[in-house]
C-alpha atoms as a PDB file:
ATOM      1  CA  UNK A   1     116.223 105.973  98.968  1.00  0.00           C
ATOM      2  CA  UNK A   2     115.560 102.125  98.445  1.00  0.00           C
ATOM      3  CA  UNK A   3     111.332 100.469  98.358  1.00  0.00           C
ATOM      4  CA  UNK A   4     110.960  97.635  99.560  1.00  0.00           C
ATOM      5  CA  UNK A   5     107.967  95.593  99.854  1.00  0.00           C
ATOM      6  CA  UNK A   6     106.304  94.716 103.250  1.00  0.00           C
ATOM      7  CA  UNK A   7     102.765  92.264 103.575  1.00  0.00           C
ATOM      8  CA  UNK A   8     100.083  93.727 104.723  1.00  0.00           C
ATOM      9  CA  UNK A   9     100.432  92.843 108.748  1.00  0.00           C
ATOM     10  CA  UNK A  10     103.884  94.391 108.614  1.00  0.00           C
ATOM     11  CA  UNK A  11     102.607  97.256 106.968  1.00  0.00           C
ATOM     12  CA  UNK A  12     100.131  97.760 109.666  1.00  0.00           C
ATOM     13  CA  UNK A  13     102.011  97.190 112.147  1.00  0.00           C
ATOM     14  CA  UNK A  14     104.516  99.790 111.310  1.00  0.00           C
ATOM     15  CA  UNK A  15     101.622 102.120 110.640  1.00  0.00           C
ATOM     16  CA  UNK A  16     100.593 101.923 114.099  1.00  0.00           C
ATOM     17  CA  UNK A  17     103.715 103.068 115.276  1.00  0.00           C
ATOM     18  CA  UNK A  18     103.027 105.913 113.999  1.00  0.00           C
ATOM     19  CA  UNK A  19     103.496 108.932 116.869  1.00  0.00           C
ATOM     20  CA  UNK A  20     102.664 111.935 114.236  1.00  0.00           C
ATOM     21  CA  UNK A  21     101.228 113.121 110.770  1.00  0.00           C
ATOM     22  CA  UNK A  22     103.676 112.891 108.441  1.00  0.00           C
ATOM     23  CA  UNK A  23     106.174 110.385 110.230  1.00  0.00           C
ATOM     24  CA  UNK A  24     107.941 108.018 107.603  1.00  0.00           C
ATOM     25  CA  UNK A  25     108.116 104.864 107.657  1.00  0.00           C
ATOM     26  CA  UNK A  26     111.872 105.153 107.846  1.00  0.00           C
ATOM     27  CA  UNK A  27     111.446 107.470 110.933  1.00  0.00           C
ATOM     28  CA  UNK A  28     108.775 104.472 112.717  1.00  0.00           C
ATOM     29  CA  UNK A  29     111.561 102.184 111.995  1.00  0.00           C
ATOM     30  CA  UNK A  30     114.160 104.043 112.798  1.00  0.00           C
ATOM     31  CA  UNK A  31     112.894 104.551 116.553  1.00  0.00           C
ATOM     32  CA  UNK A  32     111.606 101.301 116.821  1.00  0.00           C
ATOM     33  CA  UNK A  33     114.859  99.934 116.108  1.00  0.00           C
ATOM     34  CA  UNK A  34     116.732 102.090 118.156  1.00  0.00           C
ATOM     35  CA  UNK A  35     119.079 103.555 114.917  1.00  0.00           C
ATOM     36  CA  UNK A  36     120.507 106.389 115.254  1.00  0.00           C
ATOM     37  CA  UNK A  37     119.292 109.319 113.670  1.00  0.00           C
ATOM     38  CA  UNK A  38     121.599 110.045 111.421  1.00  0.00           C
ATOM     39  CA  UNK A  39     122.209 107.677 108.240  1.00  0.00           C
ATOM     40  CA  UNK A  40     125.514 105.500 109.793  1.00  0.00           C
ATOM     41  CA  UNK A  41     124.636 101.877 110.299  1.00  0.00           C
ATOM     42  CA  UNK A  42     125.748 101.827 113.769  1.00  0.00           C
ATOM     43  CA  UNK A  43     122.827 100.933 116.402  1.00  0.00           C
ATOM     44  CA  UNK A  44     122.515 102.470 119.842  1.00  0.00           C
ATOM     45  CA  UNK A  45     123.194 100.538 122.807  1.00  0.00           C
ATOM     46  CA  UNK A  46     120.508 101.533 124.999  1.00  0.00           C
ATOM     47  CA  UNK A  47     117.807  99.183 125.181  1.00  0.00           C
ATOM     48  CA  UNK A  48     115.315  99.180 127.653  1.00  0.00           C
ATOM     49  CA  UNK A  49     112.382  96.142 128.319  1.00  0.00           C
ATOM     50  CA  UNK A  50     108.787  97.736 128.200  1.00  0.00           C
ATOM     51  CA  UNK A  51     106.708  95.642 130.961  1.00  0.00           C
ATOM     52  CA  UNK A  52     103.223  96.987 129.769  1.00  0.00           C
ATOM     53  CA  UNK A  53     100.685  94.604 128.446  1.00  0.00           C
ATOM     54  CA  UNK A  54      99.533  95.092 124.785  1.00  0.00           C
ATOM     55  CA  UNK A  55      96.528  96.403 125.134  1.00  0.00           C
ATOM     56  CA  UNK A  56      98.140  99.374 127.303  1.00  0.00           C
ATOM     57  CA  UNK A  57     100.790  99.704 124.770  1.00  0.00           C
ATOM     58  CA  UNK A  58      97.968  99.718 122.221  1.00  0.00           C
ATOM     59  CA  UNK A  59      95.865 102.302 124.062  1.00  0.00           C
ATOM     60  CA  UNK A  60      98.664 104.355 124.774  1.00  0.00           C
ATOM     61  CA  UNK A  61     100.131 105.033 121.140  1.00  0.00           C
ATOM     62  CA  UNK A  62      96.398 105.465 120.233  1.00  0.00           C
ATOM     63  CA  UNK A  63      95.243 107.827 122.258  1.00  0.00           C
ATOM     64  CA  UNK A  64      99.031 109.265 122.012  1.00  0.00           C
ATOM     65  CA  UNK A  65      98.031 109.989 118.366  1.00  0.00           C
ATOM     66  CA  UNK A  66      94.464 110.802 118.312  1.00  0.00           C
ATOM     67  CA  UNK A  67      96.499 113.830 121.358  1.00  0.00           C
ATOM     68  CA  UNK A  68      99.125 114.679 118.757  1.00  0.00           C
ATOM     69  CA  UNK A  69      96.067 114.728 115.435  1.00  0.00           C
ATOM     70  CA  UNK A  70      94.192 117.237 117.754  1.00  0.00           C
ATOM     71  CA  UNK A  71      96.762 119.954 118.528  1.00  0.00           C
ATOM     72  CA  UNK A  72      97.791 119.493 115.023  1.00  0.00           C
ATOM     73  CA  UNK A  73      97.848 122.329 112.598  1.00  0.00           C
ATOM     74  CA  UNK A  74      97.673 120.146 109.446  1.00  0.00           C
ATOM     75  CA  UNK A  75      93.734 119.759 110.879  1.00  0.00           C
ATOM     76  CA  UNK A  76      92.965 123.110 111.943  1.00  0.00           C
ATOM     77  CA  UNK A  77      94.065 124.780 108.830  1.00  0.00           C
ATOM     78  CA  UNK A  78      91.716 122.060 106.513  1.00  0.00           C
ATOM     79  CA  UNK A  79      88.809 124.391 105.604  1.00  0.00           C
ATOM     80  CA  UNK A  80      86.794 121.357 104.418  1.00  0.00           C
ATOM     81  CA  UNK A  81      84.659 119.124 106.886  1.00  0.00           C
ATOM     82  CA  UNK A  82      86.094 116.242 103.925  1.00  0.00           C
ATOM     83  CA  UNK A  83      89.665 116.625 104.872  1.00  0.00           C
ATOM     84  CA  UNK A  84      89.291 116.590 108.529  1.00  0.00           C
ATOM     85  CA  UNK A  85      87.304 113.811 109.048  1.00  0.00           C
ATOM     86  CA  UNK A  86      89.643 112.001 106.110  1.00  0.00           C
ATOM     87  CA  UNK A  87      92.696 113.216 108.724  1.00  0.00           C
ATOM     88  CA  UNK A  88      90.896 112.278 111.657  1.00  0.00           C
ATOM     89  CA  UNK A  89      90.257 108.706 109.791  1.00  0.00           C
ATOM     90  CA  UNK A  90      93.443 107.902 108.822  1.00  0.00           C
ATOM     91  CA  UNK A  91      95.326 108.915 112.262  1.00  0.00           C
ATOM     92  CA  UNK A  92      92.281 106.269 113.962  1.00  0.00           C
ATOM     93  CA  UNK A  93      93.714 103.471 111.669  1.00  0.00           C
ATOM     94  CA  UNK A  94      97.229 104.331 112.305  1.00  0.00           C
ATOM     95  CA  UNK A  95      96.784 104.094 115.667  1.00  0.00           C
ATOM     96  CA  UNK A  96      95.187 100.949 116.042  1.00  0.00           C
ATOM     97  CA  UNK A  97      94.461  99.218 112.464  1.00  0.00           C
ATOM     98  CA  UNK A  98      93.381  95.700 113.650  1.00  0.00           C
ATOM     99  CA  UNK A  99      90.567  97.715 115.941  1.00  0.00           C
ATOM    100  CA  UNK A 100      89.930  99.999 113.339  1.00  0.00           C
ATOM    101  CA  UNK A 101      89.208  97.005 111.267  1.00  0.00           C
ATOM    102  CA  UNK A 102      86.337  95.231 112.969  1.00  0.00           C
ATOM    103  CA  UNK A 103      84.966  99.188 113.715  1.00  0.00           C
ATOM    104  CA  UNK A 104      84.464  99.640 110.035  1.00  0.00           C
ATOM    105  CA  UNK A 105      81.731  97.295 109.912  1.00  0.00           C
ATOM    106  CA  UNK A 106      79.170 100.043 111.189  1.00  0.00           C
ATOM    107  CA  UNK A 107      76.271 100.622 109.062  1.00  0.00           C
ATOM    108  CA  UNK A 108      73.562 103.312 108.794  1.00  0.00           C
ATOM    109  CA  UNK A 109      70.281 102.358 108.212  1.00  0.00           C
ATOM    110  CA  UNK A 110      70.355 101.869 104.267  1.00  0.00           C
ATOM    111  CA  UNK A 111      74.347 102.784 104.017  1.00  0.00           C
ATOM    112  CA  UNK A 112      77.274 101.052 104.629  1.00  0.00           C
ATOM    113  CA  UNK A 113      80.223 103.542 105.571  1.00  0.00           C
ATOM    114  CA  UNK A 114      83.213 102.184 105.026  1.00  0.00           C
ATOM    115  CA  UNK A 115      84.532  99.367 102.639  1.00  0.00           C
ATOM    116  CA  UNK A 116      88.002  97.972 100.904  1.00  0.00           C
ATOM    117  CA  UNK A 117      86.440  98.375  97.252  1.00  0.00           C
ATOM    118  CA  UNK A 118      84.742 101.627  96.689  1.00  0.00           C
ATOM    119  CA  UNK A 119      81.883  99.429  94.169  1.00  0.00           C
ATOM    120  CA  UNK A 120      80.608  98.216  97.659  1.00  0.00           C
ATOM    121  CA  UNK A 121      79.470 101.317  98.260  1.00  0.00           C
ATOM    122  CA  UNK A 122      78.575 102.636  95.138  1.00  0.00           C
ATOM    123  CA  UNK A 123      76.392  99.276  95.117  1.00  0.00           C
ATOM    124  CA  UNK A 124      74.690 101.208  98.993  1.00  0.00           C
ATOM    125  CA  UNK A 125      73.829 104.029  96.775  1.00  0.00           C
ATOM    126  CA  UNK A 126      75.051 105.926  93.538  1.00  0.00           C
ATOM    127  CA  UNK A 127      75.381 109.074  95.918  1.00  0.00           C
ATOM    128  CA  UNK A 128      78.144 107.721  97.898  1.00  0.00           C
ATOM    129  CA  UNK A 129      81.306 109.531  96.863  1.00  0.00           C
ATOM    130  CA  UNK A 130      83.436 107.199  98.482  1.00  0.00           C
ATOM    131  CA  UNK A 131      86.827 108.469  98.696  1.00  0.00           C
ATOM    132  CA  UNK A 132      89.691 106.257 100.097  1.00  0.00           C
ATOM    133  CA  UNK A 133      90.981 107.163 103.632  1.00  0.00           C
ATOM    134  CA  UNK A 134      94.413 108.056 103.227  1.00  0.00           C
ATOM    135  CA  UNK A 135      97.291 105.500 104.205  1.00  0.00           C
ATOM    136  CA  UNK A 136      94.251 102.207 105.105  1.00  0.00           C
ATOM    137  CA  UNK A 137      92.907 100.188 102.613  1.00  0.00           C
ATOM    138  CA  UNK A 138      89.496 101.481 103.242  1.00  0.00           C
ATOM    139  CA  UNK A 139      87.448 103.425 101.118  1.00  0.00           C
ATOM    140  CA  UNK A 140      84.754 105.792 102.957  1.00  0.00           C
ATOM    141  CA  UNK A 141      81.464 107.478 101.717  1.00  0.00           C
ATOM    142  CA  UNK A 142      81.475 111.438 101.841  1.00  0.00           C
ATOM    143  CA  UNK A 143      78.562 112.810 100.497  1.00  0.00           C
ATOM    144  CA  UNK A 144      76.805 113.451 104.060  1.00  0.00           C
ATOM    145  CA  UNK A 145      76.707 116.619 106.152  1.00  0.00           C
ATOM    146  CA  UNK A 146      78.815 117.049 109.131  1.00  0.00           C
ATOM    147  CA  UNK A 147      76.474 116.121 111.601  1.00  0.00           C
ATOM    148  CA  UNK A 148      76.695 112.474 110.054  1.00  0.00           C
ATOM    149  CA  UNK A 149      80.580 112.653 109.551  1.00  0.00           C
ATOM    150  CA  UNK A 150      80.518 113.069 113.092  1.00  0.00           C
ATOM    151  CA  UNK A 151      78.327 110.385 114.065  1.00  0.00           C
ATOM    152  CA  UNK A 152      80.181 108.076 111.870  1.00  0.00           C
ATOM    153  CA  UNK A 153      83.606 108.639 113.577  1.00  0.00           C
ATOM    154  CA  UNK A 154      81.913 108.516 117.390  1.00  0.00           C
ATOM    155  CA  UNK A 155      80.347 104.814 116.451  1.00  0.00           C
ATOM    156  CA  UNK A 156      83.612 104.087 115.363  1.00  0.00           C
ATOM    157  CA  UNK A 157      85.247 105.363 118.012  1.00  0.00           C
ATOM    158  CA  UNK A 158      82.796 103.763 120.597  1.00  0.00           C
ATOM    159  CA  UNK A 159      83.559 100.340 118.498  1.00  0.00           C
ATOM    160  CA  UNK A 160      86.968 100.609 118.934  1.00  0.00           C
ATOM    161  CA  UNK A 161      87.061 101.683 122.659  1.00  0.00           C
ATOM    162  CA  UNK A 162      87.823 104.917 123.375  1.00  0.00           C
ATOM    163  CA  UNK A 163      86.284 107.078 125.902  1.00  0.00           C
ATOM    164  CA  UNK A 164      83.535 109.451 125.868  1.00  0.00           C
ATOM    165  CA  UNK A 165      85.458 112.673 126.544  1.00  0.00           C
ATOM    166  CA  UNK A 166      88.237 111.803 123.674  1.00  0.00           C
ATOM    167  CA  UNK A 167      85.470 110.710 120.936  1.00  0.00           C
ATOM    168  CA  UNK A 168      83.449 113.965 121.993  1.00  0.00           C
ATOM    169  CA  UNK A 169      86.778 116.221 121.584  1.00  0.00           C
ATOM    170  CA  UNK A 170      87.945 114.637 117.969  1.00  0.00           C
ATOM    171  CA  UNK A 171      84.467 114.680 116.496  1.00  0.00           C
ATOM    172  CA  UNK A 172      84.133 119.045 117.596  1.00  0.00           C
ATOM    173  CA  UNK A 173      87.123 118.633 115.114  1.00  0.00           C
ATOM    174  CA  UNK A 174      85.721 117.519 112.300  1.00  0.00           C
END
């Protein structure tokens, strides 16, 4: 297997192809590119032109992940309130980082929540624990209860546009 390096817009936007836990990049690619799925260099033929807007597209693979992070097992068997919302964090970016991005900027009354350098919120309080969300550049606190874990993800949620009935059914998750 080769690495190559990717800026951080192409990095995103592969991320946000994502369609389940665990996909590799190589797999995103692979699909999006229309390879086969075996490791020969010859493409497929079959290419068909996608007349939806980007915002449907967007709202589509979003709420096409947040579907597929629900039913998962990888969540249900996470004993800790930690890893789930971490899960449940990292499959929101995935599945729309840019939105995800100007979401992050909620605040509690004396705490910021999320952050791209953990000191930022270390500087909010020495309490913090931030611990980074898995596959983002963000960093996250994690010493509140569950109750607030929950409230965190529905403001983000709400900030980044999704429904009432999907932001109530991913937060009973955490």
């Amino acid at each position: 297997m080769k690495t190559i390096e990717v800026d951080e817009q192409i990095y995103r936007y592969i991320a946000s192809r994502t369609l389940h836990i665990g996909e590799s990049a190589s797999d995103i690619l692979r699909r999006l590119l229309a390879l086969p799925l075996d490791t020969s260099m010859e493409p497929t033929v079959s290419a068909v032109l996608d007349e939806k807007t980007d915002a449907e597209s967007i709202t589509e693979a979003s709420t096409d992940v947040l579907t597929k992070l629900i039913d998962d097992a990888q969540l249900a068997k996470e004993e800790s309130a930690i890893a789930r919302f971490m899960l449940i964090l990292s499959a929101l970016y995935r599945a729309q980082p840019e939105v995800f991005s100007r979401g992050a900027d909620i605040k509690g009354r004396k705490r910021i929540y999320f952050a791209e350098d953990p000191q930022a919120l270390l500087d909010n309080g020495k309490t913090t624990k931030p611990k980074p969300v898995p596959e983002t550049p963000y960093w996250v606190i994690t010493n509140t209860n569950t109750g607030r874990k929950r409230l965190i993800i529905e403001q983000l949620m709400q900030a980044m546009g999704y429904s009432a009935e999907t932001i109530a059914e991913v937060c009973n998750k955490v």
